[in-house]
Each structure stands twice: as C-alpha cells, then as structure tokens.
Protein backbone atom coordinates (compact mmCIF):
# COMPACT_ATOMS: atom_id res chain seq x y z
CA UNK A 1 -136.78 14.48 -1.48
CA UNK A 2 -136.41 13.31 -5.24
CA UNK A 3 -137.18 9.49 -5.96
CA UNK A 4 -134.02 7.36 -6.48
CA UNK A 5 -133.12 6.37 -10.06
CA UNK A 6 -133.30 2.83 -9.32
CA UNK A 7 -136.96 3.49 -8.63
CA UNK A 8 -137.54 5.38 -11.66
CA UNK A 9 -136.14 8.95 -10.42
CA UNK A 10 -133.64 11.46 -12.22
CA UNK A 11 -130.22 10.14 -12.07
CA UNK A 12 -128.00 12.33 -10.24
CA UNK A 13 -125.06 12.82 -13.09
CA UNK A 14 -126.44 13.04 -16.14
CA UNK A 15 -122.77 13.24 -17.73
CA UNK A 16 -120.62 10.41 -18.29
CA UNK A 17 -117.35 9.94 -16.90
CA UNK A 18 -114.21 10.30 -19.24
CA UNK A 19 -113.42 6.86 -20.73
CA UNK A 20 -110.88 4.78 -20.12
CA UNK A 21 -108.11 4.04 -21.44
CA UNK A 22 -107.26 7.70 -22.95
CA UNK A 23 -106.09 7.62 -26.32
CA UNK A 24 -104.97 9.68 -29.26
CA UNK A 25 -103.00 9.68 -32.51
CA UNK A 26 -99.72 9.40 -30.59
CA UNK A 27 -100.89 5.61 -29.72
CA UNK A 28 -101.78 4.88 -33.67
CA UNK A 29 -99.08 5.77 -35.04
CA UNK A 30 -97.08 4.26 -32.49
CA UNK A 31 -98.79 0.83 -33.17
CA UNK A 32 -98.03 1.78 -37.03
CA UNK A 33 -94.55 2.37 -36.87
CA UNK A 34 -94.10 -1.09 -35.02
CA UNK A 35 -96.30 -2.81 -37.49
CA UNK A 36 -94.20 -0.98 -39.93
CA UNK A 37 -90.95 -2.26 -39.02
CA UNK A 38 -92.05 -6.15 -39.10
CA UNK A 39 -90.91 -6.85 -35.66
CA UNK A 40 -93.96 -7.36 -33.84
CA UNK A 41 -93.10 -10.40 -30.90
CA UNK A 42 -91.36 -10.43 -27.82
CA UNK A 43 -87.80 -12.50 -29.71
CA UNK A 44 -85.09 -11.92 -29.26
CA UNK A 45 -85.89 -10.88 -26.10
CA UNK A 46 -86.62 -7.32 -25.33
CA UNK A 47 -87.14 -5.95 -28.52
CA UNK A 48 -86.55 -2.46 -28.79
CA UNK A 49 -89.79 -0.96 -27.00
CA UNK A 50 -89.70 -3.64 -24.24
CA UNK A 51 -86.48 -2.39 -23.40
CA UNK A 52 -87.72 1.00 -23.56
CA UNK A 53 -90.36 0.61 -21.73
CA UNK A 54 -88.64 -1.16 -18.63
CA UNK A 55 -85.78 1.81 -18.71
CA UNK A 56 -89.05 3.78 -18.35
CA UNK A 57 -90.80 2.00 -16.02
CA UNK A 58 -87.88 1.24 -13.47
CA UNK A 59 -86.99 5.63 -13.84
CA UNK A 60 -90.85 5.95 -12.81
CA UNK A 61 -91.62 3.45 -9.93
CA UNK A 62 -87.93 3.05 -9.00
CA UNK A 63 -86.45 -0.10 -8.01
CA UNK A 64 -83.41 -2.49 -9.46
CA UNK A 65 -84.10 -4.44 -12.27
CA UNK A 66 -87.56 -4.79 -14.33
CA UNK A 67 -89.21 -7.55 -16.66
CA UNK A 68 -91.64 -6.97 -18.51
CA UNK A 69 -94.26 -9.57 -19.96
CA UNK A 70 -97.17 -10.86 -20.84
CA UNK A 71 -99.35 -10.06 -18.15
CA UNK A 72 -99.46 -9.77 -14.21
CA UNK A 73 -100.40 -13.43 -13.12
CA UNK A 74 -97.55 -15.13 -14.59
CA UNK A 75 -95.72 -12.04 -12.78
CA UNK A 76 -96.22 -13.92 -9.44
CA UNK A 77 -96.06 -17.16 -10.88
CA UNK A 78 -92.47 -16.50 -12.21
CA UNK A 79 -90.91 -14.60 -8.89
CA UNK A 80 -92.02 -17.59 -6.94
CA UNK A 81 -90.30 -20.31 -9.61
CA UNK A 82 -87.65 -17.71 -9.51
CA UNK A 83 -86.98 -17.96 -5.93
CA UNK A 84 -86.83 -21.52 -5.97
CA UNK A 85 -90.44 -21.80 -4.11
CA UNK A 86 -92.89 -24.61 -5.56
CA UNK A 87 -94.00 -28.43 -4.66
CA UNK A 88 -95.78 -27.77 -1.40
CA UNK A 89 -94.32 -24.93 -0.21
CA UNK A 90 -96.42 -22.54 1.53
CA UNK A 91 -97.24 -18.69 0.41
CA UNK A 92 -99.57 -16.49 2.24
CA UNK A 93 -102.02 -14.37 0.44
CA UNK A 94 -104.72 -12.01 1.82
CA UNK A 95 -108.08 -12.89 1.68
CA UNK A 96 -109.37 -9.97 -0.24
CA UNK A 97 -107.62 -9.34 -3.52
CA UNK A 98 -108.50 -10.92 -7.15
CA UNK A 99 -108.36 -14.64 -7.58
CA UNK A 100 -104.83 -14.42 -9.19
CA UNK A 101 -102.72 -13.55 -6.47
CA UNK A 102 -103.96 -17.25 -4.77
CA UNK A 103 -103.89 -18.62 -8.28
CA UNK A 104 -99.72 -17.82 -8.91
CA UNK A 105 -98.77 -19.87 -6.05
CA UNK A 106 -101.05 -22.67 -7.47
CA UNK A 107 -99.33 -22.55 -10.79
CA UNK A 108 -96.04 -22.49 -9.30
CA UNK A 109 -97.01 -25.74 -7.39
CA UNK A 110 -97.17 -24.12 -3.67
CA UNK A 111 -100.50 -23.94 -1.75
CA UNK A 112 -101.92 -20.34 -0.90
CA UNK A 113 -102.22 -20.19 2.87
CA UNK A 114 -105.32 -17.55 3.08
CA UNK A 115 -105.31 -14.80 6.07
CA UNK A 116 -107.67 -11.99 6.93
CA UNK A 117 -107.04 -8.11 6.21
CA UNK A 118 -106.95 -5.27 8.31
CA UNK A 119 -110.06 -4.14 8.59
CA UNK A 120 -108.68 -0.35 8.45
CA UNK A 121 -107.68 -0.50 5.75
CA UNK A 122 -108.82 -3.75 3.88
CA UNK A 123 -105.04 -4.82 3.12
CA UNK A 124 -103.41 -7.87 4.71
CA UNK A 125 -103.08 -7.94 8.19
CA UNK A 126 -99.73 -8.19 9.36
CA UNK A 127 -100.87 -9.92 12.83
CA UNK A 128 -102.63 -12.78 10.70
CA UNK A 129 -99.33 -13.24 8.72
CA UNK A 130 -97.50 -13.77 11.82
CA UNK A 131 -99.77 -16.14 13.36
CA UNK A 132 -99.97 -18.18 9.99
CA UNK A 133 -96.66 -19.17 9.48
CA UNK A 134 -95.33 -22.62 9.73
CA UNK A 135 -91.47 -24.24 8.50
CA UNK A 136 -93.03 -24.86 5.37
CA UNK A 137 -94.20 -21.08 4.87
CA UNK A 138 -91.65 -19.85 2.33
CA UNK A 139 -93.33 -16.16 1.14
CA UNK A 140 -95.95 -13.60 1.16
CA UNK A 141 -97.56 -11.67 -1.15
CA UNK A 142 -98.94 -8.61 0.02
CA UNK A 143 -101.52 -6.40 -2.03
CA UNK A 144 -101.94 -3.21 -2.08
CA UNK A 145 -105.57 -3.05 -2.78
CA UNK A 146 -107.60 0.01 -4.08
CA UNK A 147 -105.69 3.67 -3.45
CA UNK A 148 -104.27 2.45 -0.14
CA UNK A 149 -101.03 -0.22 0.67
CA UNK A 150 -100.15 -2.89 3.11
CA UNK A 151 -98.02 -1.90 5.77
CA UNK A 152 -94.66 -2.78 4.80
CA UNK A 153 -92.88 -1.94 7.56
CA UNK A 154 -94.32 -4.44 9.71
CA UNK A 155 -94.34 -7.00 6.68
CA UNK A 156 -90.69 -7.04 5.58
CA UNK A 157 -89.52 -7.41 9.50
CA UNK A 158 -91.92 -10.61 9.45
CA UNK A 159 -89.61 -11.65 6.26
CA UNK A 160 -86.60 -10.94 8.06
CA UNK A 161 -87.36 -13.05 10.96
CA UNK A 162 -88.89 -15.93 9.20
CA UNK A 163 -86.50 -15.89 5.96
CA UNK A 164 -89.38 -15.11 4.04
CA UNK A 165 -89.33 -13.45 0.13
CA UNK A 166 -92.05 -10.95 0.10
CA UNK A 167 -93.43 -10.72 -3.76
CA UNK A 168 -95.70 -7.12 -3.69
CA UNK A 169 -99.07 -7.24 -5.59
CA UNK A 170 -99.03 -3.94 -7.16
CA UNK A 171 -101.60 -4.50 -9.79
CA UNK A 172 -103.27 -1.45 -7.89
CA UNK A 173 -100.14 0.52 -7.02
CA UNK A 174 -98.39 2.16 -9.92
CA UNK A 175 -97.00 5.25 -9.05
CA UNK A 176 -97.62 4.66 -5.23
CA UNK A 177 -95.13 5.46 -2.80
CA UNK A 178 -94.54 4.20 1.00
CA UNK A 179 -91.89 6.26 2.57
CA UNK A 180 -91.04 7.72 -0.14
CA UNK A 181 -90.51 4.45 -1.91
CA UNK A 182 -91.94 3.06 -4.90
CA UNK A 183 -94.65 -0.08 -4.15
CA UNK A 184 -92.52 -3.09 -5.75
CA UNK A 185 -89.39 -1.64 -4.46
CA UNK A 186 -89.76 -2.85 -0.87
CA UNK A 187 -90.01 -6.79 -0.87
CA UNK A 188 -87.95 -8.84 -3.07
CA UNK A 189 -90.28 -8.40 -5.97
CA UNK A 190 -92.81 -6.36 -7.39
CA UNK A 191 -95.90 -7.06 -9.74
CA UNK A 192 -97.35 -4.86 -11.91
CA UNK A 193 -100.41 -5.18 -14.33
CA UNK A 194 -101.14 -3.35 -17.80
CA UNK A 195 -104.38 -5.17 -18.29
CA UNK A 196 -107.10 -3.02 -20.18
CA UNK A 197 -108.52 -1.80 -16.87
CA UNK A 198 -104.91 -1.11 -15.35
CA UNK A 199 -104.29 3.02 -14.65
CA UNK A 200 -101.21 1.97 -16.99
CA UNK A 201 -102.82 -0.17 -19.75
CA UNK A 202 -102.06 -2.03 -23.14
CA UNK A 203 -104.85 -4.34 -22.92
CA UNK A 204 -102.44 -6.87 -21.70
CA UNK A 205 -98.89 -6.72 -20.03
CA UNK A 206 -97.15 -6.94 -16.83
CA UNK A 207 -94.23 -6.32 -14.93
CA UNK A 208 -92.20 -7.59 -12.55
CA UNK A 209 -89.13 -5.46 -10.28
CA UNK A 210 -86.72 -7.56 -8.93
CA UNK A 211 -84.27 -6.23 -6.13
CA UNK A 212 -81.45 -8.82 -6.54
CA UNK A 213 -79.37 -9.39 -10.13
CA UNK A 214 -79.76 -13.05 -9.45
CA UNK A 215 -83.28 -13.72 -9.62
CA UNK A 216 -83.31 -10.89 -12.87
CA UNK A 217 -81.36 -13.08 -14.54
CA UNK A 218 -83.25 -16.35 -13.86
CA UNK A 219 -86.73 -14.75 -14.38
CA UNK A 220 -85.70 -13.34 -17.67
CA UNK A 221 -84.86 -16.59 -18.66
CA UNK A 222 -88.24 -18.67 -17.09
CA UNK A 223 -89.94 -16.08 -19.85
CA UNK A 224 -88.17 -16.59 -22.33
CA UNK A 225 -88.68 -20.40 -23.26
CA UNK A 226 -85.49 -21.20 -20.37
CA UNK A 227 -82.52 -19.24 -22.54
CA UNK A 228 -80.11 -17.97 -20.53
CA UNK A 229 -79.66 -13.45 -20.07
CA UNK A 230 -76.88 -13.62 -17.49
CA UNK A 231 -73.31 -12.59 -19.23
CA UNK A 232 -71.88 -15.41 -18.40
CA UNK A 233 -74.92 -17.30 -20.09
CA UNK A 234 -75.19 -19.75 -17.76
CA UNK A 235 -78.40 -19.57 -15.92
CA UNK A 236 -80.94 -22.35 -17.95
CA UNK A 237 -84.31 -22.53 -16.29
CA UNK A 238 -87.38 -24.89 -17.04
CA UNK A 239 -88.90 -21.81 -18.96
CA UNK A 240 -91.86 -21.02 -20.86
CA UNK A 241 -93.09 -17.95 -22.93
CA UNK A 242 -93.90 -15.31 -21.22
CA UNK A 243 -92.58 -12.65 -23.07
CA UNK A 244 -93.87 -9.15 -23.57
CA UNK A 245 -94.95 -8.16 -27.53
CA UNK A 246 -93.47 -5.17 -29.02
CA UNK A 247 -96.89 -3.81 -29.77
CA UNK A 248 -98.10 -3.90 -26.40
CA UNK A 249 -94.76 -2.10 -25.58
CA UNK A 250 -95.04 0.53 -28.14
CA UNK A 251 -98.66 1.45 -26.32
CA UNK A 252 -97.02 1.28 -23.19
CA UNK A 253 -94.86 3.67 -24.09
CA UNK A 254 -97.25 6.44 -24.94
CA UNK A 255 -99.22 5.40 -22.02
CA UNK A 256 -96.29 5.96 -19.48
CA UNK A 257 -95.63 9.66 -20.60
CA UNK A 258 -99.54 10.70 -19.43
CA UNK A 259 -98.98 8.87 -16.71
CA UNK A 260 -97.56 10.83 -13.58
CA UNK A 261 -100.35 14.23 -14.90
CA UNK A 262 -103.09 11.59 -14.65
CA UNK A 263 -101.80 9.90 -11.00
CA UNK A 264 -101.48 13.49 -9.89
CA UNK A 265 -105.20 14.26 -10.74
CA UNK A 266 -106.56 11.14 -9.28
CA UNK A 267 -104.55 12.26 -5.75
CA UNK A 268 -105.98 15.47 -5.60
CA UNK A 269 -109.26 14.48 -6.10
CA UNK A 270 -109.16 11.36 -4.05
CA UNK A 271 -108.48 14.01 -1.41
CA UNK A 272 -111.19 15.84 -1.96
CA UNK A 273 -113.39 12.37 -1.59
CA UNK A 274 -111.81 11.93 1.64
CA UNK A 275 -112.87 14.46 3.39
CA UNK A 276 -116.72 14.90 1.18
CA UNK A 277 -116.92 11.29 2.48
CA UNK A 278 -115.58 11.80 6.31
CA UNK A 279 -119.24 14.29 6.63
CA UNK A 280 -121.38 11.49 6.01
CA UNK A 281 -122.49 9.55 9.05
CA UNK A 282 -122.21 5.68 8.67
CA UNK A 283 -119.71 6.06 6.11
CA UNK A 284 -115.97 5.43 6.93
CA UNK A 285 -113.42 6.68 4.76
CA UNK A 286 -110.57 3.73 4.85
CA UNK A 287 -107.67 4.59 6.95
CA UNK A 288 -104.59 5.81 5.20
CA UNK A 289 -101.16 5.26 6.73
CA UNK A 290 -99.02 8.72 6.87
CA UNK A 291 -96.28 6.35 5.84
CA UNK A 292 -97.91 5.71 3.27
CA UNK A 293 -96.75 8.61 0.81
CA UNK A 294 -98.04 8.94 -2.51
CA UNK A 295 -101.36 7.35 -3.20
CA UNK A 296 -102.44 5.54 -6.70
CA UNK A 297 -105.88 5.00 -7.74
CA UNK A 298 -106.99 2.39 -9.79
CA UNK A 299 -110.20 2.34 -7.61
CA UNK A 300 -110.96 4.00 -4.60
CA UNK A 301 -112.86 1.61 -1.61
CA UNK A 302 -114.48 3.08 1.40
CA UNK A 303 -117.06 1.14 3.24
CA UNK A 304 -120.74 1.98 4.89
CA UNK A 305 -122.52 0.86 7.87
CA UNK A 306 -125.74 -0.98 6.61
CA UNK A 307 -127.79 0.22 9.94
CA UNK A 308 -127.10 4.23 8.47
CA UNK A 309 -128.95 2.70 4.82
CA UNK A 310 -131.66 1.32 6.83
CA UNK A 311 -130.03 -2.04 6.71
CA UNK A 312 -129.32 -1.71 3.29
CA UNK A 313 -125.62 -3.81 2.27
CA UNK A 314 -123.33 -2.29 -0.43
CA UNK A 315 -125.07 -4.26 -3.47
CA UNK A 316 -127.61 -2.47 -2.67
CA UNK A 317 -126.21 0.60 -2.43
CA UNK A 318 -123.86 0.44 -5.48
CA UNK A 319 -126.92 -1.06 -7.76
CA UNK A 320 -128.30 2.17 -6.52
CA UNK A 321 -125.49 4.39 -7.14
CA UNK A 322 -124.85 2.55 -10.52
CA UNK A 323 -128.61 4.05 -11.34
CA UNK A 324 -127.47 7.23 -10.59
CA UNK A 325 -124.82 7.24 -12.72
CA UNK A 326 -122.00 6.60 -10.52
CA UNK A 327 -119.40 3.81 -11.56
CA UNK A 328 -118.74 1.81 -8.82
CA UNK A 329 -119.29 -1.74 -7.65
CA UNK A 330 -119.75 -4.15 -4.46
CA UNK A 331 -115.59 -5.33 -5.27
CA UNK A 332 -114.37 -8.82 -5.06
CA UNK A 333 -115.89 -11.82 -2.66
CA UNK A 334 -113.76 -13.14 -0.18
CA UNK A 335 -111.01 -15.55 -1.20
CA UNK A 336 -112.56 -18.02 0.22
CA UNK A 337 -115.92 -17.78 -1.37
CA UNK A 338 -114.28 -16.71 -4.54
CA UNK A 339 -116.37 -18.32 -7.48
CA UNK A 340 -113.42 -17.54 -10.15
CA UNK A 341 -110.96 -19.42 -7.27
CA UNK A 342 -112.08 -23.21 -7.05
CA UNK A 343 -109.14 -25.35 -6.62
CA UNK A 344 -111.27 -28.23 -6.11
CA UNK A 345 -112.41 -28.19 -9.34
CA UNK A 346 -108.48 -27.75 -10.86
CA UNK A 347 -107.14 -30.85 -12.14
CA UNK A 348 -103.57 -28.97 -10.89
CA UNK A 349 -101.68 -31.75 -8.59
CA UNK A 350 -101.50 -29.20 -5.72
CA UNK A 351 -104.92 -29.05 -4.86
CA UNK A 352 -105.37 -33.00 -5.43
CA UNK A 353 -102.77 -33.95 -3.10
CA UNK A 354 -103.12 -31.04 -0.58
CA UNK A 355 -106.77 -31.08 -0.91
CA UNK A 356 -106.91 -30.70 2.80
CA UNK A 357 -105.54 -27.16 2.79
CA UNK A 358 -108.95 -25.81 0.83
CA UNK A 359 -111.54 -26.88 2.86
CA UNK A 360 -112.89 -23.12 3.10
CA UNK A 361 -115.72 -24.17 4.97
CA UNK A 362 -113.26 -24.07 7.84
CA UNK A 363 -111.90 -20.82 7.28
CA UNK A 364 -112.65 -17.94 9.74
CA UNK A 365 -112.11 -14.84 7.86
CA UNK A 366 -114.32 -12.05 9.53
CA UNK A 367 -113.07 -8.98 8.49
CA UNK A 368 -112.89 -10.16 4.64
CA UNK A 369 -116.17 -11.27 5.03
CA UNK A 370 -117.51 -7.88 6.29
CA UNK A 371 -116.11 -6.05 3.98
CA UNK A 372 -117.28 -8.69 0.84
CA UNK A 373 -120.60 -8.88 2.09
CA UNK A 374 -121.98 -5.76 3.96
CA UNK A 375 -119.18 -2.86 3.63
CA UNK A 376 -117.23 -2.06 0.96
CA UNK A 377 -118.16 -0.17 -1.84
CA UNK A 378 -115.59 0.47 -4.87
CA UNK A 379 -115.49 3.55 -6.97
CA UNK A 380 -113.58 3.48 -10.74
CA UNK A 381 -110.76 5.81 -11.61
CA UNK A 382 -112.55 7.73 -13.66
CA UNK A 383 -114.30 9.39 -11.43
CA UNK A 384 -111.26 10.97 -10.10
CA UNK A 385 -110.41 12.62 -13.85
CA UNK A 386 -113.85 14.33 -14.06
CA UNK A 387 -112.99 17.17 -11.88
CA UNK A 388 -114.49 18.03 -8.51
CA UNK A 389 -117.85 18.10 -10.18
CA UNK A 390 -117.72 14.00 -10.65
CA UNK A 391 -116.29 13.62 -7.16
CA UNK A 392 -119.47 16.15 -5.88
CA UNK A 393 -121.71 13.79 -7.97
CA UNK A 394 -120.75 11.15 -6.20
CA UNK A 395 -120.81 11.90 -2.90
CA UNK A 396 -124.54 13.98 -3.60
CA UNK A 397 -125.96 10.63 -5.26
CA UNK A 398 -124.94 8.93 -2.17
CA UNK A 399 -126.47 11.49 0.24
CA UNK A 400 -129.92 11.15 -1.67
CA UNK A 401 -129.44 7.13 -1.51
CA UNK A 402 -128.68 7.46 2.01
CA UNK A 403 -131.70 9.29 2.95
CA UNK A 404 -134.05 7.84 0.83
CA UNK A 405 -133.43 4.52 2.49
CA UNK A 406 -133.11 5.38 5.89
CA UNK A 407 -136.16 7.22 5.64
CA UNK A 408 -137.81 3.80 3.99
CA UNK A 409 -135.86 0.65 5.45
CA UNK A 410 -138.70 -0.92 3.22
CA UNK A 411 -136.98 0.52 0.15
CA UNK A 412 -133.87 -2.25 0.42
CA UNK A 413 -136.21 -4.86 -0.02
CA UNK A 414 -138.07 -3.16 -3.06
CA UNK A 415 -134.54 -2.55 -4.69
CA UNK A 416 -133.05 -5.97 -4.22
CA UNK A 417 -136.37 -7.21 -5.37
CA UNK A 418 -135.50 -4.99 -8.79
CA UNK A 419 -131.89 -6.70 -8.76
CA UNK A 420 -133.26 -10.21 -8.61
CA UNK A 421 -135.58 -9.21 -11.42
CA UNK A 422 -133.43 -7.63 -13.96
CA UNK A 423 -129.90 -9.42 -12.88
C-alpha cells in the first residue's frame, strides 16, 4: 500500500485542476470597451450591460423580474426591507449555510431564528421550520447548499399556511432546477451570488428574482439611493446604494454565455461521483430528491463515517486529501458556532435588545453539528471540469486514505498532530 502524501508519500494527482474563473480575450476586451465608453457605475440605473445582463439572466434561470447588484448579502437584506419585514420580526435560516444568510436578517433589523437541516441531504429541514414558527415569524430563507436543494414543495406549503415570504438562497444554485423550475423561481424571491468563487463570477455581484411587480419596483429603488423605477414614479424607499457596476456587468456577460456548456459538464460528472462514491463503504453519497431536476455545482458535499477512517473526522480526511492533491475542504461550522457570525460582538441594535435570542449555548442542533464536525467533506467545482480522470483521482486518493487509516487508527492522531504543527 503506498504511504499517504500527508506523511510524505506520492500525491495521487499530480495534475492540477483547471482554474477558476475561466477567462479569455472575450472578457478583456469586454472590460475595454466599457472602460472605453466612460460609463463605468451602476447610474442611472441599469446601465446598458446591467440591463443586459438581467434580460440574460431572467432567459437562463427563469423567473419574473431580476435585479442585479452589488453582491449577494445585500440580496437578502433588500427582499426582506422589500417585503416590509424588519424591527424584530422573525426569519428562519438553516443552520448550515455561510454566515450571510443569518447576517441579512440582522441588517434588515429582524432576528435569525436558527433550525437544523435534513440530515439527507444537509439542506433545511422542513419539520424544524414548522416546529419553529411563532406570530412573530414573518419568512424563511431556504438554501440550497452544495449540488443539491431544499425541498420546496414542502417549504412553500409551510408559507402558505403561515403567510410566510420564502426568500431562496441560491448562491449555490445557478442553473438548478426543481421540477423543472429554476431555484429562485419558487418562493417570493431568489438570491444569487457572482462573487469570485461563484460558478457565475465577476469577482463581485448579485442578483435578486422577484415574483411580484410590486416588490421589483420597491427593491430597485432600496438600491438605488430610494429613487423611485415604478411608471408611475411613486414608490420612494429609505434606500441606499446597492447598485450593480457596468464593469462587473460587462464580465458577467461573457461569463453567462459559457455558462449552461460548463453546468452541463459539472452534471455529468457529478454523476459519475455519485455512483464512484456509492462503492465505498462508510461513505454516503447525499440524497438527491428526483424532484429535484437539474443539479448545479458550485461544490459537491458527501459525508463519511469516521468509524470506516479508523475514527478519523473529515479535517482529517480533507487535510489528507488536500495532500493528495484533491481540492476540497471540511465546509462551514455550524451557525451556531460560526466564528465569522457573532452577534454579540455587533454593536447592531438587534442583537443588543434581543440579546436573548443568541444564546447558542442553548441551541440543540444535532444534525448540523454532525455534519460540521465529523461528516461532511466538500469538493470544488473544478474537479468536475477535469474530465473523468479528476473525478477517478478523487475518488482513488480517497480509497488509499481510507485504507491507510483504517489499517492504522494510529495514523489520525499522527496526521492531526501534522495539522496542529503546520496550521
């Protein structure tokens, strides 16, 4: 059996994996012909390629009405101020997703209520939703984390019943589809992000779908600085700005025609990790909902059972797999434990006066906790655009890990020994 990497063994890929993001001369002189033609900012409101670039957006995901802007926090933010939800209301979030999904409702002056996920599939779980709300609960914002989605089904009759606005978190989820529909087309609004690691990227940028003309109109005008965009120009909000720059558009639009060949690759080869994966005991492949149509993938999650690494958890494993030249990671800590969410130490009035409402200490969150600190282990994209040889790669360098420390349970020590060493 050859020696892991970590422990001074041949890596299993010697290649890299293609870069991201992908770019060419198309994207320069893009760039150039905007920089050329002296309008480079987001006023008036869209320019030319933000307007383009929502036309294209809405034709590829689907949906109503699209704004674009700055970046996919202030997405969340906005659809909440937009639907009239702030000073104490309550908006439930799942407890395994990135920091800003919590942080929006913050911002907007509500108080994230946290729940647990499904431990299927490692999106929010529609039975903890249920049992969280309260007459102050006034949304939810589901994510759809990694290549799979929450099930919206189950979500939007919650919303029915309660009166709830359901705000999709579909930072992952460009180009996914759930019954055929786009993700952001289901709940009242959708939100998208073009940040640098984004599978549609300018570096910065976001987007946000909006099913009724109403709130369109008043979240086009919370970006831009509270001027009205309704014909009548008569919807004023308490705005800010939020606007979308003409140069991130311009990349955007370059970006967006590789887009669907790219998505396309990543399926297919996600599929082919499925079932590589599904032959390795103690690993579970997450579960994918047949509703659940067209797949995206930004990253790709699937979780191990320590007691099949010799009682190895995924650091571990993905320091190990990291050696080996596989890009992939442990993924985020529970909200809870979140050290980038710490609303104690926000000077934001919510989480002064409602200080009660974030005593995680108190939280019971078992399924987000498994998967944060024993399970999950996230792959990048770009290990679905390197053929089947990167997705073969993969799954060989986590055979050898596999045996290596079930043949050694010794060896987890010894390698989280190494990570304590060399950070």
């Amino acid at each position: 059996m050859s020696e892991l990497a970590i422990l001074g063994g041949e890596k299993t890929r010697q290649d890299t994996y293609p870069a991201w993001p992908v770019h060419d001369q198309r994207e320069v002189d893009a760039v150039t012909a905007v920089v050329r033609s002296g309008r480079w900012g987001g006023y008036p409101y869209p320019g030319p390629q933000t307007a383009e670039f929502v036309r294209r957006f809405v034709e590829l995901q689907g949906g109503t009405y699209g704004v674009a802007m700055m970046n996919g926090t202030v997405t969340m933010e906005v659809a909440l101020k937009a639907a009239d939800i702030g000073w104490g209301d309550e908006v439930i979030v799942p407890a395994y997703t990135f920091q800003a999904t919590a942080a929006a409702p913050m911002a907007a002056g509500a108080i994230p209520v946290i729940v647990d996920i499904d431990p299927a599939n490692y999106c929010i779980d529609p039975k903890a939703i249920e049992a969280a709300i309260t007459e102050r609960t006034r949304a939810i914002i589901p994510v759809h984390l990694g290549a799979q989605m929450a099930d919206m089904d189950a979500i939007m009759d919650i919303a029915q019943r309660h009166n709830l606005i359901v705000i999709e978190d579909c930072a992952h989820a460009h180009g996914a589809r759930w019954r055929g529909r786009g993700a952001g087309t289901i709940g009242h609004f959708g939100s998208f992000s073009m940040q640098s690691s984004k599978i549609l990227t300018a570096g910065e940028g976001g987007m946000l779908l909006c099913q009724s003309e109403d709130h369109a109109y008043k979240v086009m005008s919370l970006i831009n600085c509270g001027r009205p965009h309704d014909p009548a120009e008569e919807i004023y909000t308490f705005g800010a700005n939020y606007r979308m720059g003409e140069l991130q558009a311009a990349l955007l639009n370059v970006g967006i025609e590789r887009f669907p060949a790219q998505a396309q690759e990543r399926e297919a080869m996600a599929a082919y990790m499925d079932e590589a994966l599904s032959e390795i005991p103690g690993v579970r492949v997450l579960q994918r909902d047949e509703r659940h149509t067209t797949r995206a993938v930004y990253c790709y999650i699937f979780a191990i059972e320590p007691d099949a690494f010799g009682g190895a958890a995924h650091d571990v494993v993905t320091a190990a797999l990291q050696m080996e030249g596989i890009p992939c990671w442990e993924g985020y800590e529970a909200m809870h434990h979140y050290e980038l969410f710490q609303p104690k130490l926000s000077r934001l009035p919510v989480a002064q006066v409602f200080a009660d409402r974030f005593e995680f200490d108190k939280m019971n969150l078992p399924a987000a906790e498994q998967a944060c600190q024993q399970e999950a282990v996230w792959l990048g994209e770009s290990v679905f655009r390197a053929t089947q040889a990167g997705v073969d790669d993969t799954v060989n360098a986590l055979k050898k890990i596999q045996a290596r420390l079930a043949g050694d349970p010794a060896l987890a020590g010894t390698i989280r020994r190494l990570m304590d060493e060399h950070g």
